[in-house]
N, C-alpha and C. Protein backbone atom coordinates (compact mmCIF):
# COMPACT_ATOMS: atom_id res chain seq x y z
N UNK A 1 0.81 -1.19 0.00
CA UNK A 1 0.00 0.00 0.00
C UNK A 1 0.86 1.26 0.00
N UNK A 2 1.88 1.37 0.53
CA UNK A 2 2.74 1.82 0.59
C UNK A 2 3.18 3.22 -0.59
N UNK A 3 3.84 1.65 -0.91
CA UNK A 3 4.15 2.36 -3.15
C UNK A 3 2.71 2.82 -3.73
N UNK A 4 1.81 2.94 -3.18
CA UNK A 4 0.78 3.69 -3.79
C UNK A 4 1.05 5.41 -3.91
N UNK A 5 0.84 5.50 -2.66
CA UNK A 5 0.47 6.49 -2.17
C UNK A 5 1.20 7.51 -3.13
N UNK A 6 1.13 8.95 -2.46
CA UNK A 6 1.37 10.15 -3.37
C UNK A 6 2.98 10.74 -2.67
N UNK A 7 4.08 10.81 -3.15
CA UNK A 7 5.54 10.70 -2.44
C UNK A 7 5.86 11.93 -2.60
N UNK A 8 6.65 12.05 -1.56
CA UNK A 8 7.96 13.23 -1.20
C UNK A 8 8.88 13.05 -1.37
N UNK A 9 10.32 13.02 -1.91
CA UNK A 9 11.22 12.93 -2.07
C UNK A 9 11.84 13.84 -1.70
N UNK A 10 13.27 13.53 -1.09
CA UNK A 10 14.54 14.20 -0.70
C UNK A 10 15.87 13.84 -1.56
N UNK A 11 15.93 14.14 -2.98
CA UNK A 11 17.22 13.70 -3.45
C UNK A 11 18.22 14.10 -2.83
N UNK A 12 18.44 15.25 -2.26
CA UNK A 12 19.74 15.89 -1.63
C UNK A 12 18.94 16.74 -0.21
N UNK A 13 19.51 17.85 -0.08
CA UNK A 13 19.27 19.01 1.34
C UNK A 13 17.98 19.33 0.57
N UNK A 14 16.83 18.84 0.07
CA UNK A 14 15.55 19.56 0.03
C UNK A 14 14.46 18.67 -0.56
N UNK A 15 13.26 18.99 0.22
CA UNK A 15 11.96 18.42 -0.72
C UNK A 15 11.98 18.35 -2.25
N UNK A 16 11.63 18.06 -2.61
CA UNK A 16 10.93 17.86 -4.24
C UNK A 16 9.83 18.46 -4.72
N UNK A 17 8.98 18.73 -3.07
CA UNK A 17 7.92 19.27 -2.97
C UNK A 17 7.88 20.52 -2.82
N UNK A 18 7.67 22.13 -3.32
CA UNK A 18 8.05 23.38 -1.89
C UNK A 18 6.74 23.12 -1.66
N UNK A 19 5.41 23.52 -2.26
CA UNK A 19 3.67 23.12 -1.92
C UNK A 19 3.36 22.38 -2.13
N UNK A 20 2.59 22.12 -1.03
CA UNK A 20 1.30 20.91 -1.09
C UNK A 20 -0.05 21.51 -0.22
N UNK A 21 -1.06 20.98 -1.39
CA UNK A 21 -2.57 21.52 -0.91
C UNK A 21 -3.44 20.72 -0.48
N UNK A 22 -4.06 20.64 0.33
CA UNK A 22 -5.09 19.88 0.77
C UNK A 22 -6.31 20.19 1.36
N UNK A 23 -7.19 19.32 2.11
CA UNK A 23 -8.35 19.88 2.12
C UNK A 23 -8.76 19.87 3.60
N UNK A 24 -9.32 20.62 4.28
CA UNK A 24 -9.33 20.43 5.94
C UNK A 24 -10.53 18.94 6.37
N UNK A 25 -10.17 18.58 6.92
CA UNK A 25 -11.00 16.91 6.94
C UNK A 25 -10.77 15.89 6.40
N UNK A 26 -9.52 16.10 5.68
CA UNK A 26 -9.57 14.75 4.61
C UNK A 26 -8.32 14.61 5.63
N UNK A 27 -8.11 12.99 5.40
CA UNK A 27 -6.86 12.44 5.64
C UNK A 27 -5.88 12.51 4.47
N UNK A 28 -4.91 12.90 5.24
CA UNK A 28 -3.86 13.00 4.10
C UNK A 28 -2.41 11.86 4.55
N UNK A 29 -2.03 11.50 3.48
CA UNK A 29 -0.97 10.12 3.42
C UNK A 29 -0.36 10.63 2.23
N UNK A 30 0.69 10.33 2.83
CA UNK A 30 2.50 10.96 1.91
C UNK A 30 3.22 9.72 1.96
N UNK A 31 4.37 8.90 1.21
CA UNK A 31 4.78 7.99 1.29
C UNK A 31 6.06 9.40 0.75
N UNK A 32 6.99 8.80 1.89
CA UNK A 32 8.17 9.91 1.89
C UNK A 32 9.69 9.19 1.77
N UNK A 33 9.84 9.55 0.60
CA UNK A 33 11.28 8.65 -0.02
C UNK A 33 12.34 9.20 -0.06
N UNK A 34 13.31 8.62 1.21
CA UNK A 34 14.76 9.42 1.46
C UNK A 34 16.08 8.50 0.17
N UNK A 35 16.00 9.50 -0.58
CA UNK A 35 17.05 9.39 -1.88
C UNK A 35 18.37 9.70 -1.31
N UNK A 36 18.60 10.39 -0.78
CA UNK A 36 19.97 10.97 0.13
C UNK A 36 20.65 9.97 0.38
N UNK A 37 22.09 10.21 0.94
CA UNK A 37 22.80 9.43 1.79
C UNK A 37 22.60 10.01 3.48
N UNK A 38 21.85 10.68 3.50
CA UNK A 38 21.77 11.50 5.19
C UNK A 38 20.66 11.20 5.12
N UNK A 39 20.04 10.91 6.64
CA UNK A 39 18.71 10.92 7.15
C UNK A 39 18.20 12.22 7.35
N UNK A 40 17.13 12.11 6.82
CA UNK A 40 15.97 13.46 7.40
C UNK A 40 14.56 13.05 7.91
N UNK A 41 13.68 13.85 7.66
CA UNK A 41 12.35 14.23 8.73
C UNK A 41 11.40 14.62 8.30
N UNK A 42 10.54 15.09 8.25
CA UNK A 42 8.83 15.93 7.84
C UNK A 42 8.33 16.05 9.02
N UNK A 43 8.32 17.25 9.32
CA UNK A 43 7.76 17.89 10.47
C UNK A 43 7.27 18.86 9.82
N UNK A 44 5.67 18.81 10.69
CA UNK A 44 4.75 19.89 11.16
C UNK A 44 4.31 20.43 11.99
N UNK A 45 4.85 21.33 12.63
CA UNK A 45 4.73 21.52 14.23
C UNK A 45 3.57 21.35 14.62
N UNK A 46 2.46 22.48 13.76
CA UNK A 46 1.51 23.19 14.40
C UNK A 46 0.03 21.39 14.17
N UNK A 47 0.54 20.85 13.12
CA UNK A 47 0.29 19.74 13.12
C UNK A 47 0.22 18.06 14.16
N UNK A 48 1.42 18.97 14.67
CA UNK A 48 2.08 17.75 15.23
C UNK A 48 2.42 16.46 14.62
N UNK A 49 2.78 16.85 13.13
CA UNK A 49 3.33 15.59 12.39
C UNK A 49 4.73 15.73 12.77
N UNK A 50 5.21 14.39 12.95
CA UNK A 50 6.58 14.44 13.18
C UNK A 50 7.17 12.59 12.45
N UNK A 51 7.23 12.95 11.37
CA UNK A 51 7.93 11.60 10.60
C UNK A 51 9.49 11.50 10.33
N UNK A 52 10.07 9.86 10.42
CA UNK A 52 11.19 10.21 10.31
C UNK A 52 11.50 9.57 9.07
N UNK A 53 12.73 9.73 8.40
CA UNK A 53 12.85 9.43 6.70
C UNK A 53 14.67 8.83 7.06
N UNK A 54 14.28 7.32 7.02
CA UNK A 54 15.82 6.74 7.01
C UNK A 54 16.63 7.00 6.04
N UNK A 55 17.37 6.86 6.21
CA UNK A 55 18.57 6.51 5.06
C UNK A 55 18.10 5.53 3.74
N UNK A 56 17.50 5.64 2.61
CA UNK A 56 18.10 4.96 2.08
C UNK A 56 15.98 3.98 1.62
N UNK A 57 14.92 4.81 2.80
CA UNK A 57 13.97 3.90 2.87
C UNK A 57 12.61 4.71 2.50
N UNK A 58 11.34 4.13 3.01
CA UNK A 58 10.62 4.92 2.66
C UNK A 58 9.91 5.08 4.27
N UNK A 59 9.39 6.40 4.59
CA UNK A 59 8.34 6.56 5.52
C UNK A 59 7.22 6.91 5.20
N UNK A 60 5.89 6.89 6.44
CA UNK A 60 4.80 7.43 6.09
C UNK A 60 4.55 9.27 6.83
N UNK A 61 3.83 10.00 6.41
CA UNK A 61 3.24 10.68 7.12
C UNK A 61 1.99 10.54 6.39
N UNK A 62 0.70 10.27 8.12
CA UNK A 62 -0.24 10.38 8.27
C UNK A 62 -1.06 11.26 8.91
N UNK A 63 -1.92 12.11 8.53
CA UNK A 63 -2.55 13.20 9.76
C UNK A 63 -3.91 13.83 9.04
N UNK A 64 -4.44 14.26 9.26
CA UNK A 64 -5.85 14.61 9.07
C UNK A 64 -6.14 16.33 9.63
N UNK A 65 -6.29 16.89 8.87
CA UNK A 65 -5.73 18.71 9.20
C UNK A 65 -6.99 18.98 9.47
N UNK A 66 -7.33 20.05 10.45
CA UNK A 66 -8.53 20.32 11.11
C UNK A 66 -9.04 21.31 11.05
N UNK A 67 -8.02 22.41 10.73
CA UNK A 67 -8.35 23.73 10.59
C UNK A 67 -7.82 24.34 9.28
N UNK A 68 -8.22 25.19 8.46
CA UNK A 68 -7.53 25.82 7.10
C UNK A 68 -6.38 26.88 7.79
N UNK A 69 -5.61 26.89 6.70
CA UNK A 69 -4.19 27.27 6.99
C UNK A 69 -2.93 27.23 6.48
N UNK A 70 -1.85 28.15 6.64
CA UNK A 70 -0.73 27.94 6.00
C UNK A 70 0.15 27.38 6.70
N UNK A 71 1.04 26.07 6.83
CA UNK A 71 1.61 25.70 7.40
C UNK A 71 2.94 25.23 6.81
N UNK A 72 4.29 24.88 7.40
CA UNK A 72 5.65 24.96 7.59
C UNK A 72 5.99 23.73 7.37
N UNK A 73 6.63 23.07 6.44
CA UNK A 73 6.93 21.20 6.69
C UNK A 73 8.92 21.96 6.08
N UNK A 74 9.21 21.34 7.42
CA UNK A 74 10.92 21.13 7.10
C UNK A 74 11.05 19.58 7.73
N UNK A 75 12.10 19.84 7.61
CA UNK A 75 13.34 18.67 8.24
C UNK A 75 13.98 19.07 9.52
N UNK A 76 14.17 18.48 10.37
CA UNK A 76 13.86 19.17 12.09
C UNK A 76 15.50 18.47 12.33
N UNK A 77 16.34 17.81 12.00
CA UNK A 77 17.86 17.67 11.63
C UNK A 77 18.53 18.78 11.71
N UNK A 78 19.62 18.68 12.53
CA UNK A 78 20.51 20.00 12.83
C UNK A 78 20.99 20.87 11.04
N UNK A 79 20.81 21.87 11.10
CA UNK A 79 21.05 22.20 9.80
C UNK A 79 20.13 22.01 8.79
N UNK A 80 19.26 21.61 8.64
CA UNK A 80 18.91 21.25 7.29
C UNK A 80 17.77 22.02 6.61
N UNK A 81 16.99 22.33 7.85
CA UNK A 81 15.63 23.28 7.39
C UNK A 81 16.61 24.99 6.81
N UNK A 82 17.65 25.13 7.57
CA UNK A 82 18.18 26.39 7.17
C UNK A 82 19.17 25.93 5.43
N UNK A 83 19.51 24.71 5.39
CA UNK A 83 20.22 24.16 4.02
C UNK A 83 18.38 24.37 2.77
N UNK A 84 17.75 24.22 3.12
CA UNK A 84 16.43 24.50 2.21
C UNK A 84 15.50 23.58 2.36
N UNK A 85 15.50 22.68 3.59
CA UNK A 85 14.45 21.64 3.52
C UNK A 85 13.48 21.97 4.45
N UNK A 86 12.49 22.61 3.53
CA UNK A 86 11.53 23.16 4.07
C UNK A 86 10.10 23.35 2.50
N UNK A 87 8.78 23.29 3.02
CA UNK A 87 8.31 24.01 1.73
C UNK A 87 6.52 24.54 2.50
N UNK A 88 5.57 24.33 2.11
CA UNK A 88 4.14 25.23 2.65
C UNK A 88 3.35 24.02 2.42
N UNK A 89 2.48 23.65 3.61
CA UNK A 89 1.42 23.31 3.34
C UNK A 89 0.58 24.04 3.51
N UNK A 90 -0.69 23.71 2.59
CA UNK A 90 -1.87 24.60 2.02
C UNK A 90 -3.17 24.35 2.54
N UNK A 91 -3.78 23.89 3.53
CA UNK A 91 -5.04 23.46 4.05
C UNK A 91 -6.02 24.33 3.57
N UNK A 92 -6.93 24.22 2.65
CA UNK A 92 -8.13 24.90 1.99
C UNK A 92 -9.16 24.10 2.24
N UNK A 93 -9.99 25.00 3.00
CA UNK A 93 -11.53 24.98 3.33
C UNK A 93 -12.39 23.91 2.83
């Protein structure tokens, strides 16, 4: 189920993604594919998503957004949100 889903990628220090839109109530599922040789993350604070992205594997983030809004997804790894891994999520009404 996994390899279905709709992916993020990290080839190097950044998403693949900078936006992503979604809809407030829906569940949302990311299958998040660390291409890198360094581990990273997907964090959403205000979310409280906090996924981790091995070396080399794939992770999930799962969460279901409640309120509309602009929100922050980096990589929570010393350095890396300031290297560019960071981009906007879009929660629309």
């Amino acid at each position: 189920m996994l390899a279905s889903l709709p992916a993020i990628s990290t080839p190097a220090f950044h998403f693949d993604r900078k936006e992503i839109r979604v809809k407030v109530g829906e569940v949302v599922a990311f299958r998040l594919d660390n291409l890198h040789d360094a581990p990273h993350s997907f964090d959403i604070d205000e979310l409280n998503v906090h996924a981790s992205m091995p070396v080399g594997q794939s992770g999930l983030a799962l969460f279901t957004p409640t309120k509309p809004g602009t929100y922050t997804f980096y990589c929570s790894l010393p350095g890396h949100q300031a290297a560019g891994m960071q981009g906007m999520l879009i929660v629309d009404q």
